[in-house]
N, C-alpha and C. Protein backbone atom coordinates (compact mmCIF):
# COMPACT_ATOMS: atom_id res chain seq x y z
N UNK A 1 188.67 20.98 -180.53
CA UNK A 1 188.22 19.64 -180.18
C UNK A 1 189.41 18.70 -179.94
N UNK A 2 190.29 18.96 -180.71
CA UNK A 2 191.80 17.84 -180.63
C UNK A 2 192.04 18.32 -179.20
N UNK A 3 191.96 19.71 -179.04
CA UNK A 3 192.76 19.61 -177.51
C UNK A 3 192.52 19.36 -176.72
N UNK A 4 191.08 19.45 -176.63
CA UNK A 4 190.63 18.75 -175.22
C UNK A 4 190.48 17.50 -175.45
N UNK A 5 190.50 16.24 -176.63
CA UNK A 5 191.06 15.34 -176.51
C UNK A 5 192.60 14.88 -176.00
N UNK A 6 193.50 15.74 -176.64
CA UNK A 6 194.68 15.56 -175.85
C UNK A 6 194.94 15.40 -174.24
N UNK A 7 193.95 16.47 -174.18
CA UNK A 7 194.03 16.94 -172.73
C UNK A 7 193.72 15.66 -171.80
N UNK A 8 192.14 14.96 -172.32
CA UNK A 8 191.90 14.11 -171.59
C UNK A 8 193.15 12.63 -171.49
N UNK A 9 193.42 12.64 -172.60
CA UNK A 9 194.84 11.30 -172.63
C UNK A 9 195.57 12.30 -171.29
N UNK A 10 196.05 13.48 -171.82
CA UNK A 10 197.47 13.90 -170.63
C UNK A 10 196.66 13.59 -169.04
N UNK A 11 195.44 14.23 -169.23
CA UNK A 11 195.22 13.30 -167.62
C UNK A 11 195.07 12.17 -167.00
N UNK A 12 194.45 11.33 -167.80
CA UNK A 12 194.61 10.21 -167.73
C UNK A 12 195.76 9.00 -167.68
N UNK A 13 196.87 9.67 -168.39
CA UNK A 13 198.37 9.35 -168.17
C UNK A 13 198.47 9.89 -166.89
N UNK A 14 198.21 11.42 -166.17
CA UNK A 14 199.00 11.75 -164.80
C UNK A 14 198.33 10.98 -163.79
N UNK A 15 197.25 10.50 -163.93
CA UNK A 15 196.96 9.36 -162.80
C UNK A 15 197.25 8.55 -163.06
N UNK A 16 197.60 7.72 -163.83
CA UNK A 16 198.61 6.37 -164.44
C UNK A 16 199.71 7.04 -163.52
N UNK A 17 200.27 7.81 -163.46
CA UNK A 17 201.75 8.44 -163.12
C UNK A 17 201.49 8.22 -161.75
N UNK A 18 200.74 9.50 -160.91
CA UNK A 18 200.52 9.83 -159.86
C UNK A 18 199.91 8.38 -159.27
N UNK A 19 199.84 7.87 -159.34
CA UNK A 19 198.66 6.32 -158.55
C UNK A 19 200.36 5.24 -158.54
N UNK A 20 200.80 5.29 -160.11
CA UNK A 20 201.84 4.13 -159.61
C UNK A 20 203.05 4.46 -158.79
N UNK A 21 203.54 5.59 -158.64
CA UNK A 21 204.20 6.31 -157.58
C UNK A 21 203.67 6.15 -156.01
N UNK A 22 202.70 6.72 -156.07
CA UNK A 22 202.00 6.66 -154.64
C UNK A 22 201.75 5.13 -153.87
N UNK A 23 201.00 4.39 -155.33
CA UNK A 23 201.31 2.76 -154.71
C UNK A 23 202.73 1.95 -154.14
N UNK A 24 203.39 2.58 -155.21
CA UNK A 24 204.56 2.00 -154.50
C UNK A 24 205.34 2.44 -153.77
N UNK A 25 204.99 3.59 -153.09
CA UNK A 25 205.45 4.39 -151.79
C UNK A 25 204.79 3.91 -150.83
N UNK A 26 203.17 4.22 -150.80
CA UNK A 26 202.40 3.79 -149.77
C UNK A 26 201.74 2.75 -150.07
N UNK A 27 201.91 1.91 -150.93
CA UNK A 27 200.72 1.06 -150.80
C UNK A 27 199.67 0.48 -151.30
N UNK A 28 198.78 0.24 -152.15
CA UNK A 28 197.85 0.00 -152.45
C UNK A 28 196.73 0.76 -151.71
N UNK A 29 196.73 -0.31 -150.74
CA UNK A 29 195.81 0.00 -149.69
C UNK A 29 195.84 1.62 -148.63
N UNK A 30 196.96 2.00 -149.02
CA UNK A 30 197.14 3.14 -147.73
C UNK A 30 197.20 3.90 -148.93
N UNK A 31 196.75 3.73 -150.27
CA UNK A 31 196.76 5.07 -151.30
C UNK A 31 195.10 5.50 -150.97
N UNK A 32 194.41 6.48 -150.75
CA UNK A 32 193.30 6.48 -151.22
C UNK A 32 193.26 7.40 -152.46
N UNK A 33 192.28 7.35 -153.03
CA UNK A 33 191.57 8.54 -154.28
C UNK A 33 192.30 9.74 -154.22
N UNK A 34 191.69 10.43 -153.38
CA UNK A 34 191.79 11.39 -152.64
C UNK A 34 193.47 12.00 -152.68
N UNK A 35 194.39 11.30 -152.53
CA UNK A 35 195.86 11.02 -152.72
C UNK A 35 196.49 11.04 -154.15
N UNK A 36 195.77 10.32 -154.85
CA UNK A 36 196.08 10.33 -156.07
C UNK A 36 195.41 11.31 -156.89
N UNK A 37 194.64 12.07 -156.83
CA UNK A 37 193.71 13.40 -157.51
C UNK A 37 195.09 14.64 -157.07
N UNK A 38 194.90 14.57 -155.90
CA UNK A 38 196.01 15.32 -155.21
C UNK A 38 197.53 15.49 -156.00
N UNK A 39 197.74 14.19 -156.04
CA UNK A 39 199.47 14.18 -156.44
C UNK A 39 198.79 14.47 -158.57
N UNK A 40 197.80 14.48 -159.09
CA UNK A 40 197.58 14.26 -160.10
C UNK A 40 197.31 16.03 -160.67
N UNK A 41 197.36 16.28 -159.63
CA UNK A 41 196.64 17.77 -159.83
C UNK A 41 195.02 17.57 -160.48
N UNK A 42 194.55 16.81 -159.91
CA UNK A 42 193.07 17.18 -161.00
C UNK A 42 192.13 17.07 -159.68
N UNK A 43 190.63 17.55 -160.05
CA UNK A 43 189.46 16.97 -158.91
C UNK A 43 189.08 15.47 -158.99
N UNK A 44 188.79 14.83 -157.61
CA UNK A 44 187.82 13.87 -157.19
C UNK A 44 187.06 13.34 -158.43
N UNK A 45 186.30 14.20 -159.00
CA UNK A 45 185.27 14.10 -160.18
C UNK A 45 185.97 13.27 -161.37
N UNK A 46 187.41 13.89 -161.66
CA UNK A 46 187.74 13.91 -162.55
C UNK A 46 188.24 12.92 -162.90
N UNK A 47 188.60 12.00 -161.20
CA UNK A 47 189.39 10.55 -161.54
C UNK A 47 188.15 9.46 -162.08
N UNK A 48 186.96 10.11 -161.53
CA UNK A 48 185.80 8.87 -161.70
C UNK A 48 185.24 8.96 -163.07
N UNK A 49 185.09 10.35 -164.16
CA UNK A 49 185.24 10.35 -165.18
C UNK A 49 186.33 9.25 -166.00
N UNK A 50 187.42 9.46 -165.19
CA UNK A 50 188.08 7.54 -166.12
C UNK A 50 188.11 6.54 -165.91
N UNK A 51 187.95 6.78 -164.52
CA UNK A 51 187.74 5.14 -163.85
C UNK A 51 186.52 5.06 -162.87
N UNK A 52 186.13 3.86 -162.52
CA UNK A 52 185.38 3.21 -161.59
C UNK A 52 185.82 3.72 -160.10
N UNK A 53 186.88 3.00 -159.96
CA UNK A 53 187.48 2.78 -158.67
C UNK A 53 189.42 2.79 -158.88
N UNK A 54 190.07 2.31 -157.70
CA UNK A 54 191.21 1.75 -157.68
C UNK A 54 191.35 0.84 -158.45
N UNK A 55 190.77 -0.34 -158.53
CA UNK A 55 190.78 -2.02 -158.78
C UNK A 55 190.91 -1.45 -160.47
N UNK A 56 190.01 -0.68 -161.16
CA UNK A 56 189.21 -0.21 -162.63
C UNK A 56 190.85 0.22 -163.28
N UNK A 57 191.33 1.11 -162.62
CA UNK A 57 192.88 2.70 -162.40
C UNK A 57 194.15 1.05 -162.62
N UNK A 58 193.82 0.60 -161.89
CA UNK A 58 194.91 -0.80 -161.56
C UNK A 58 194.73 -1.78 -162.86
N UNK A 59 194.11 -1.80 -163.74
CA UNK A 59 193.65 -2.60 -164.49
C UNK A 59 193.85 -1.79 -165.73
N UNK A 60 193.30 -0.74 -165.82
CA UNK A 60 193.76 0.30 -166.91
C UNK A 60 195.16 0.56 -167.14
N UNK A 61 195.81 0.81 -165.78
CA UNK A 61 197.81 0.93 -165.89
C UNK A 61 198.11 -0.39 -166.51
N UNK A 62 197.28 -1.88 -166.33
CA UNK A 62 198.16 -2.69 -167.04
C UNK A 62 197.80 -3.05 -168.31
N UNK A 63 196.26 -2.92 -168.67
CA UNK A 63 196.28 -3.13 -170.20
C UNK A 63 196.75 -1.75 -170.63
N UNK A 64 196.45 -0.75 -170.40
CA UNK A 64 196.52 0.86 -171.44
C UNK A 64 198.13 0.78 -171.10
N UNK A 65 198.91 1.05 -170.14
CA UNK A 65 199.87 0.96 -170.22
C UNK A 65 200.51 0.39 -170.29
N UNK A 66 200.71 -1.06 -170.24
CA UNK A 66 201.59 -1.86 -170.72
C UNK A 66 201.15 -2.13 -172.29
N UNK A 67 200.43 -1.71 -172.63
CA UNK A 67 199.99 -2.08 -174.66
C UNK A 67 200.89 -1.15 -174.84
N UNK A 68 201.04 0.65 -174.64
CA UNK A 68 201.22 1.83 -174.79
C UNK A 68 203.31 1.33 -174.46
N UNK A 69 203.47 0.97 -173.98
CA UNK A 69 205.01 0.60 -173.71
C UNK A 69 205.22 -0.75 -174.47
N UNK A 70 205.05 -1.40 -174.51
CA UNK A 70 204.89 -2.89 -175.41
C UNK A 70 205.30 -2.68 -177.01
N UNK A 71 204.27 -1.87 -177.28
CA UNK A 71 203.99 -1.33 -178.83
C UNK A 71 205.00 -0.54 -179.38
N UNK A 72 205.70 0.64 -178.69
CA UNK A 72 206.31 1.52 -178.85
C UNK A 72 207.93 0.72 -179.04
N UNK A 73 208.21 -0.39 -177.77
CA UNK A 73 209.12 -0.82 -178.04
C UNK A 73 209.20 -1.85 -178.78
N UNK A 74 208.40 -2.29 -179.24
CA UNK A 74 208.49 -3.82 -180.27
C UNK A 74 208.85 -3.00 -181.68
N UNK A 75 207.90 -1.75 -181.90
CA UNK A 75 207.98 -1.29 -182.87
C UNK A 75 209.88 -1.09 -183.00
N UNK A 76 210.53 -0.48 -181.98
CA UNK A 76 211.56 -0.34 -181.96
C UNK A 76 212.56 -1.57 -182.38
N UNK A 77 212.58 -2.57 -181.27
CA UNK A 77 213.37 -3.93 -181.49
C UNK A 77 212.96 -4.66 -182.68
N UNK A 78 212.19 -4.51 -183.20
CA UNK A 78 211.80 -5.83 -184.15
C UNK A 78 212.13 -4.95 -185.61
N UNK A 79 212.92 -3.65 -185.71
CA UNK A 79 213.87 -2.95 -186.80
C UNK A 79 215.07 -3.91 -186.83
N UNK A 80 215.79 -4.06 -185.48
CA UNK A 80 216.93 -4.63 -185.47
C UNK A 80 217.42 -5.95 -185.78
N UNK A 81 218.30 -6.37 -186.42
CA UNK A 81 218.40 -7.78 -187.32
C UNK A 81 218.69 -8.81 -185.93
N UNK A 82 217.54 -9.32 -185.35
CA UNK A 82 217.58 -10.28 -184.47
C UNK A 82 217.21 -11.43 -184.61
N UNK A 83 217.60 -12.43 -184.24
CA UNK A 83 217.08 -13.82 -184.56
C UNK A 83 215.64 -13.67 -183.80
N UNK A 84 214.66 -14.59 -183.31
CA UNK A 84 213.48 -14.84 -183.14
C UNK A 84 213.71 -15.03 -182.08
N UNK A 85 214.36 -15.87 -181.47
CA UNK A 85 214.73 -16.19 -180.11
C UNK A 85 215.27 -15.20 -179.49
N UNK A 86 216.15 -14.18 -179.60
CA UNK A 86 216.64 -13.24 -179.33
C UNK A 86 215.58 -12.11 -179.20
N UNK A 87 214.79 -12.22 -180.10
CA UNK A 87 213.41 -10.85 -180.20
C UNK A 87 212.61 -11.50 -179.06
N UNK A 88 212.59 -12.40 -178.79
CA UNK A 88 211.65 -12.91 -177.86
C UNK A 88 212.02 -12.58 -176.51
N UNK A 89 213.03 -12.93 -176.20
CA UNK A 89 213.68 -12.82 -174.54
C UNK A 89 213.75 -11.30 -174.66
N UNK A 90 214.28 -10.55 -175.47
CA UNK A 90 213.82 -9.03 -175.35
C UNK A 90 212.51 -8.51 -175.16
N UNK A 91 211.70 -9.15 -175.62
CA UNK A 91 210.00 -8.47 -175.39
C UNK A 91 210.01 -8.86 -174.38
N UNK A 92 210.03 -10.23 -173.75
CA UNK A 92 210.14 -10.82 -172.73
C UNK A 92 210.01 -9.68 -171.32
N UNK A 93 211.85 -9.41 -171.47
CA UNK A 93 212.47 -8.56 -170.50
C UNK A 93 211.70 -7.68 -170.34
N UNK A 94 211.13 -6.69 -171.89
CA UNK A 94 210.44 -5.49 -171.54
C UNK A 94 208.82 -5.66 -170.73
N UNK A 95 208.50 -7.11 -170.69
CA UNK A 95 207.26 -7.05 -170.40
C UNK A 95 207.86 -7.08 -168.36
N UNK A 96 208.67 -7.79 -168.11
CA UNK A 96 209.24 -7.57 -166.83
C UNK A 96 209.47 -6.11 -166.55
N UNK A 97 210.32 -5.73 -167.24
CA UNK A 97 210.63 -4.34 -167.09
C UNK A 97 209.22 -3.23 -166.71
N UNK A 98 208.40 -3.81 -167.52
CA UNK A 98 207.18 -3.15 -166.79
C UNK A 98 206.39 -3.41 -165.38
N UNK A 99 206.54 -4.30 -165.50
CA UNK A 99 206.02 -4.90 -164.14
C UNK A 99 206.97 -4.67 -163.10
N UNK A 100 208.34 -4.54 -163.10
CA UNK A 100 209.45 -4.08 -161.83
C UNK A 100 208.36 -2.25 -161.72
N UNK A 101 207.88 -1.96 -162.77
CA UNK A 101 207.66 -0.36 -162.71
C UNK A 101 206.85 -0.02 -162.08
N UNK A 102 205.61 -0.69 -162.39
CA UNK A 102 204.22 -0.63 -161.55
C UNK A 102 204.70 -0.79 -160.36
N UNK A 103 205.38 -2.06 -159.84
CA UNK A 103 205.67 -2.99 -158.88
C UNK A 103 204.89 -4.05 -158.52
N UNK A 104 205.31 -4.74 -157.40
CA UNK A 104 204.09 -6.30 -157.38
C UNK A 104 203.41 -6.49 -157.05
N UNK A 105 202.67 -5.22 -156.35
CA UNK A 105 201.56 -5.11 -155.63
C UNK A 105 200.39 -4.76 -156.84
N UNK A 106 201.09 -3.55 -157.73
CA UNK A 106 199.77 -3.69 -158.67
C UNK A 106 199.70 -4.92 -159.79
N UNK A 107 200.87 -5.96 -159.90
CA UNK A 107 200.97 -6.91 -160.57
C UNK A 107 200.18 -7.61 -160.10
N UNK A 108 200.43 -7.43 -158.68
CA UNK A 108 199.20 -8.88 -158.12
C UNK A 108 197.74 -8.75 -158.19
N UNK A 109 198.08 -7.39 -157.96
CA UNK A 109 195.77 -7.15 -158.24
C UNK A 109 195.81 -7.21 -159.71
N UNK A 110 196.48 -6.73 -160.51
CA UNK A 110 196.03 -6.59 -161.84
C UNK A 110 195.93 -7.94 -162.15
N UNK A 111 196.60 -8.84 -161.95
CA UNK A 111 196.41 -10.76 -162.34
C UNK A 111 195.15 -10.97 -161.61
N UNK A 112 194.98 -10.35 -160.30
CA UNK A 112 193.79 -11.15 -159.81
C UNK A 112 192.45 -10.42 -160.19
N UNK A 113 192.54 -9.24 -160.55
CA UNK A 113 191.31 -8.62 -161.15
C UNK A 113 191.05 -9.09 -162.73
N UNK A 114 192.04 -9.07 -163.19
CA UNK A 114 192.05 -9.55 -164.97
C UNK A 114 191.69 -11.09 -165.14
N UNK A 115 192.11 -11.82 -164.00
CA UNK A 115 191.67 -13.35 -164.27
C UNK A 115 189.94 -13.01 -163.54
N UNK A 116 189.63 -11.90 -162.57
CA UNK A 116 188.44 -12.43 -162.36
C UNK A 116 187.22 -11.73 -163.50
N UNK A 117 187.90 -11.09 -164.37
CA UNK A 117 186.86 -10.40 -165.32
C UNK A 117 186.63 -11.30 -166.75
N UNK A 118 188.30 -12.25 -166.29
CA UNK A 118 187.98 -13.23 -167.56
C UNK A 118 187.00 -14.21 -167.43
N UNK A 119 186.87 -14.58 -166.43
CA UNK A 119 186.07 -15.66 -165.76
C UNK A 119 184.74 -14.93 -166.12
N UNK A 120 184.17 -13.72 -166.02
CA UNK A 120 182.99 -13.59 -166.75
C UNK A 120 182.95 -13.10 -167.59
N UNK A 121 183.81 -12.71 -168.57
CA UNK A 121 184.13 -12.35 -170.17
C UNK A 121 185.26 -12.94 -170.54
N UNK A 122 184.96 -14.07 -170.89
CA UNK A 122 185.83 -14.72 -171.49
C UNK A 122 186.47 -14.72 -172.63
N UNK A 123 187.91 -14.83 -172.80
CA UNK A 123 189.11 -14.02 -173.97
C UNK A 123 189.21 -12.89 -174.17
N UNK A 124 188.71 -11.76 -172.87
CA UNK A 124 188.56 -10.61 -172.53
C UNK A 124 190.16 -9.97 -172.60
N UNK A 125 190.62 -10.56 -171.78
CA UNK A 125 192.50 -10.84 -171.45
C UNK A 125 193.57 -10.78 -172.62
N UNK A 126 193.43 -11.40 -173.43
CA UNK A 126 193.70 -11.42 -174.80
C UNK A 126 193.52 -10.36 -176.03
N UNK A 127 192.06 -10.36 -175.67
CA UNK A 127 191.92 -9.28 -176.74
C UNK A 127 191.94 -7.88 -176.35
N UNK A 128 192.02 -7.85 -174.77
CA UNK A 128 192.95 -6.05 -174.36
C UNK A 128 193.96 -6.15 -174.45
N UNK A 129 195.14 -7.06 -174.72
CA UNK A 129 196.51 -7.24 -174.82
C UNK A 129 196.79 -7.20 -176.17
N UNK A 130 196.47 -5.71 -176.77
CA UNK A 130 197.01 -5.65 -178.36
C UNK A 130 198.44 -5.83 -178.91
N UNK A 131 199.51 -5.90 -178.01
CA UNK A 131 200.62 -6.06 -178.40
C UNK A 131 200.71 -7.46 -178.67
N UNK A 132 199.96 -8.24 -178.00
CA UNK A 132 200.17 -9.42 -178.18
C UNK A 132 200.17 -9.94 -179.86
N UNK A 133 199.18 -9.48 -180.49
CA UNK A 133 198.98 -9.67 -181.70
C UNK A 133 200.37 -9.43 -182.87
N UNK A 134 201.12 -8.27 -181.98
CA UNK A 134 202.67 -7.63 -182.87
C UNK A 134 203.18 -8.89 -182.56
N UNK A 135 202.87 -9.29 -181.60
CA UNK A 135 204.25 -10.29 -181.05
C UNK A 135 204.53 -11.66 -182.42
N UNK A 136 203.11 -12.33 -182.30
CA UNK A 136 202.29 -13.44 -182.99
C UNK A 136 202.32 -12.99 -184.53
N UNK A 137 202.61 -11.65 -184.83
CA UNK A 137 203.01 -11.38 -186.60
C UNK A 137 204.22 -11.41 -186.87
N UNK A 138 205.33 -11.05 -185.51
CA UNK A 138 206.74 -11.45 -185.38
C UNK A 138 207.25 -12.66 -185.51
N UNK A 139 206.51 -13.73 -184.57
CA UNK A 139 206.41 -15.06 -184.95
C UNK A 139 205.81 -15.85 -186.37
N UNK A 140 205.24 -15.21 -186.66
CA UNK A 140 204.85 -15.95 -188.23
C UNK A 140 205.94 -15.71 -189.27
N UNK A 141 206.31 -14.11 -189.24
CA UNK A 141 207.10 -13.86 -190.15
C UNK A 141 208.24 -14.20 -189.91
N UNK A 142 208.84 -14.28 -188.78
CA UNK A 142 210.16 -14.56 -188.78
C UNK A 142 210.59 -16.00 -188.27
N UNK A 143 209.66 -17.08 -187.88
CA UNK A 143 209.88 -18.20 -187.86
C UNK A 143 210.13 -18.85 -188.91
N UNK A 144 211.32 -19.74 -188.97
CA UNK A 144 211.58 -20.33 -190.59
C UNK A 144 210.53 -21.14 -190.90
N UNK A 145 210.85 -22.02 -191.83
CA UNK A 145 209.65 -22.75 -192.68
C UNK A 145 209.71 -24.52 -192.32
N UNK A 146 210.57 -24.73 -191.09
CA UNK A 146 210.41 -26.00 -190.31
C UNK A 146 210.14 -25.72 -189.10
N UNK A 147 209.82 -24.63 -188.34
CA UNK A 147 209.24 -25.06 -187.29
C UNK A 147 207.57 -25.75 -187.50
N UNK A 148 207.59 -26.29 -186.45
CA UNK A 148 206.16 -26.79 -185.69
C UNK A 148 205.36 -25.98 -185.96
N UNK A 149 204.89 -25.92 -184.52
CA UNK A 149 203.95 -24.95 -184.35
C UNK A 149 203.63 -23.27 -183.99
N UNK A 150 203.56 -22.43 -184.81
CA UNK A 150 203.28 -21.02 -184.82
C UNK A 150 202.84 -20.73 -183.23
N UNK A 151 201.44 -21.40 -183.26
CA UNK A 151 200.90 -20.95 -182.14
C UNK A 151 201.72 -21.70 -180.79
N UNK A 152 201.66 -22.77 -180.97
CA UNK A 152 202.29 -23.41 -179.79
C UNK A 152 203.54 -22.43 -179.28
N UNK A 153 204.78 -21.94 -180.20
CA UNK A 153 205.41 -21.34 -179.73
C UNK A 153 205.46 -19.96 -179.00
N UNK A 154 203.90 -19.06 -179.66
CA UNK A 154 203.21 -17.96 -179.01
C UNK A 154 202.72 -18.46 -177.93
N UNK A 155 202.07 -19.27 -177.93
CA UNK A 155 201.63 -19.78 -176.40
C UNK A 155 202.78 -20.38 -175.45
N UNK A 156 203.54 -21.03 -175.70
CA UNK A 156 204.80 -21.42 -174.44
C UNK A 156 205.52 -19.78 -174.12
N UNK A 157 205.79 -18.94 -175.21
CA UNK A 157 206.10 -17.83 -174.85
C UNK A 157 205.11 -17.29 -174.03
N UNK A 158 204.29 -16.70 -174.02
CA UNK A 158 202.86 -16.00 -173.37
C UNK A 158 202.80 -16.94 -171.72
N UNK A 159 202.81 -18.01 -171.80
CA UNK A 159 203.05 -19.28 -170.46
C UNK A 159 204.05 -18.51 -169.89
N UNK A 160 205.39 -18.35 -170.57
CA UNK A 160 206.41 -18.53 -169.60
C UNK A 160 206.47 -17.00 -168.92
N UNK A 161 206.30 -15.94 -169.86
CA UNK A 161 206.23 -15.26 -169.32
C UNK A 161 204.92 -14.47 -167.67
N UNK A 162 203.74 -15.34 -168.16
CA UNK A 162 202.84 -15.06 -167.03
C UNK A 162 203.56 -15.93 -165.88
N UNK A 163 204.07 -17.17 -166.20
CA UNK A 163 204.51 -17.89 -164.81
C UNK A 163 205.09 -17.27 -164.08
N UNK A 164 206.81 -16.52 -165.00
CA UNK A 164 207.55 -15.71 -163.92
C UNK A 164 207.04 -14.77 -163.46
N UNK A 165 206.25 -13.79 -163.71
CA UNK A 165 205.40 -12.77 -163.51
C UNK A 165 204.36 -13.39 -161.93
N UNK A 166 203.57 -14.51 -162.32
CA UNK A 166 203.19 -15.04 -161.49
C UNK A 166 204.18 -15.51 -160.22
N UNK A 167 205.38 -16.22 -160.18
CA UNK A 167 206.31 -16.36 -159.19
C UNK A 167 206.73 -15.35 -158.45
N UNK A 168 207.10 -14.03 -159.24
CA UNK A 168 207.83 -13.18 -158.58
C UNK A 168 206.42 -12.35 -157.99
N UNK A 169 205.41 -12.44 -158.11
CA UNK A 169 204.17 -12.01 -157.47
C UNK A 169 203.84 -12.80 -156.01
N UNK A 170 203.93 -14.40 -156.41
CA UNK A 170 203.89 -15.05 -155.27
C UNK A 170 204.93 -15.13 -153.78
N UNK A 171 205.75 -14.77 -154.47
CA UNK A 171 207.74 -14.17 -153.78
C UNK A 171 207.28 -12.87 -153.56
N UNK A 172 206.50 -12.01 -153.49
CA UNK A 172 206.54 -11.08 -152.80
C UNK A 172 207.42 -9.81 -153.40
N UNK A 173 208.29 -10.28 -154.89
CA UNK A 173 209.19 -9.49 -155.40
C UNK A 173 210.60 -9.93 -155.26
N UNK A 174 210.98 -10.75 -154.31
CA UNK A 174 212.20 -10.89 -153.55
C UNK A 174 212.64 -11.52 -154.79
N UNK A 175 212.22 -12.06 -155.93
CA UNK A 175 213.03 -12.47 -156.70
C UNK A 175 213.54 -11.77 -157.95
N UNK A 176 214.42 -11.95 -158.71
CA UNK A 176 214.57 -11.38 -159.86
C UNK A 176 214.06 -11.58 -160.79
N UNK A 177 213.35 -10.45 -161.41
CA UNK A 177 212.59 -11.05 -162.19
C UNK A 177 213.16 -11.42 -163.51
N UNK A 178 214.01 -9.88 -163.79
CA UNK A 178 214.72 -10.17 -165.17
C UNK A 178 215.46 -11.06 -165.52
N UNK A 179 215.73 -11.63 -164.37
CA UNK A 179 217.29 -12.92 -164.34
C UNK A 179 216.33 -14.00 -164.06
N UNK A 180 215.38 -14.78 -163.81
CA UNK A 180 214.57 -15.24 -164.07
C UNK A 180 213.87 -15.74 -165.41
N UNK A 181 213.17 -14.56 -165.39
CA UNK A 181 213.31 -14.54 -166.74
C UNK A 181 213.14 -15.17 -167.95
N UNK A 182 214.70 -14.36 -167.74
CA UNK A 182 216.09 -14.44 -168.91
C UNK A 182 216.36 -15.77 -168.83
N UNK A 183 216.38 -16.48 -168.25
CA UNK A 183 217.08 -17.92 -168.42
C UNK A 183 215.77 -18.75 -168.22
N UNK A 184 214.63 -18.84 -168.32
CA UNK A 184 213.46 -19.69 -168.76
C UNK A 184 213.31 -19.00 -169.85
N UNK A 185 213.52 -18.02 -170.30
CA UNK A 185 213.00 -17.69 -171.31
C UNK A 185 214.24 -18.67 -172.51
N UNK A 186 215.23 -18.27 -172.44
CA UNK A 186 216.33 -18.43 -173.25
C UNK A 186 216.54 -20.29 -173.08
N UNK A 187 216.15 -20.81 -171.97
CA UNK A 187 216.63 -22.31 -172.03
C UNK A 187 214.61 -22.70 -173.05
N UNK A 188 213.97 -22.72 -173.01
CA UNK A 188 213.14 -22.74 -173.48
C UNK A 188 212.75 -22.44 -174.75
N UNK A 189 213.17 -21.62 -175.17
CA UNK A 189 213.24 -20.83 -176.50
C UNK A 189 214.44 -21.46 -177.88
N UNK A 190 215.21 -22.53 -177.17
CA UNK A 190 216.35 -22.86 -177.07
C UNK A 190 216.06 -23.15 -178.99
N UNK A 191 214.95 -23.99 -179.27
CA UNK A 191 215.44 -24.58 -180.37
C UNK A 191 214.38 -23.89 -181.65
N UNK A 192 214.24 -22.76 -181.49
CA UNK A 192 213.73 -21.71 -182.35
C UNK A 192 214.68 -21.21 -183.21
């Protein structure tokens, strides 16, 4: 029974694999199904067993996989004796770092499919973004005992990072994202 649970995660990761490769070779639009089963090694059948559609596959790479990369590395950085501000522009980066990976084409559907599912499940967004929660226990614990506000500072973080995300989506990519960023993040973060 474990293995064919395994099994189903390992396929479900090779179309995570096979789909964000192919998108950002061909396309979004010039990927079909059909392409990605192919490069996935599995059947037709087998992609609709996990997903809906494209839009469903595009939406799954960014909550399942960006939680699944998020998690793994916070768990990592937040060992290391960093100030708060410093842990921050690092998650930061890594949440860019994911998004250079996908690329900006599935950044852009995934924002525009995820804002339109919030709009009819509302705090839907939030509560598939489980890393978010590591982030916000990072901030409690390691904020000293004069800051402000807890949340306010989870939320200007969470802001700044969807904006650049959002810019370099609206730019087409042409911008940097990490250097971007890095310096809204860090002039902002300034008095943490």
């Amino acid at each position: 029974m474990l293995k064919r649970c395994e099994q189903k995660v390992q396929t479900r990761e090779n179309l995570f694999e096979a789909s964000i490769e192919l998108f950002n070779r061909n396309g979004v639009e010039n990927t079909k199904i059909t392409d990605i089963v192919k490069q996935a090694n599995v059947a037709v059948g087998t992609f609709y067993v996990h997903f809906k559609s494209k839009e469903d596959l595009i939406s799954a790479i960014y909550y399942e996989g960006l939680n699944n990369f998020m998690n793994i590395h916070i768990k990592e950085i937040s060992q290391c004796s960093l100030t708060l501000k410093e842990l921050l522009v690092k998650i930061g980066l890594l949440e860019f770092d994911f998004a250079q990976s996908v690329g900006v084409e599935v950044t852009t559907i995934a924002f525009s499919a995820n804002l339109q599912t919030n709009m009819r499940k509302p705090g839907n967004h939030l509560k598939k973004r489980e890393f978010s929660n590591e982030i916000q226990k990072i901030i409690t614990n390691r904020a000293n005992k004069t800051m402000f506000d807890k949340d306010l500072i989870f939320k200007e973080f969470e802001t700044i990072i969807r904006g650049v995300m959002l810019t370099w989506c609206f730019d087409n990519g042409k911008s940097d994202i990490h250097e971007l960023g890095e310096k809204l993040l860090t002039t902002a973060l300034q008095n943490i």
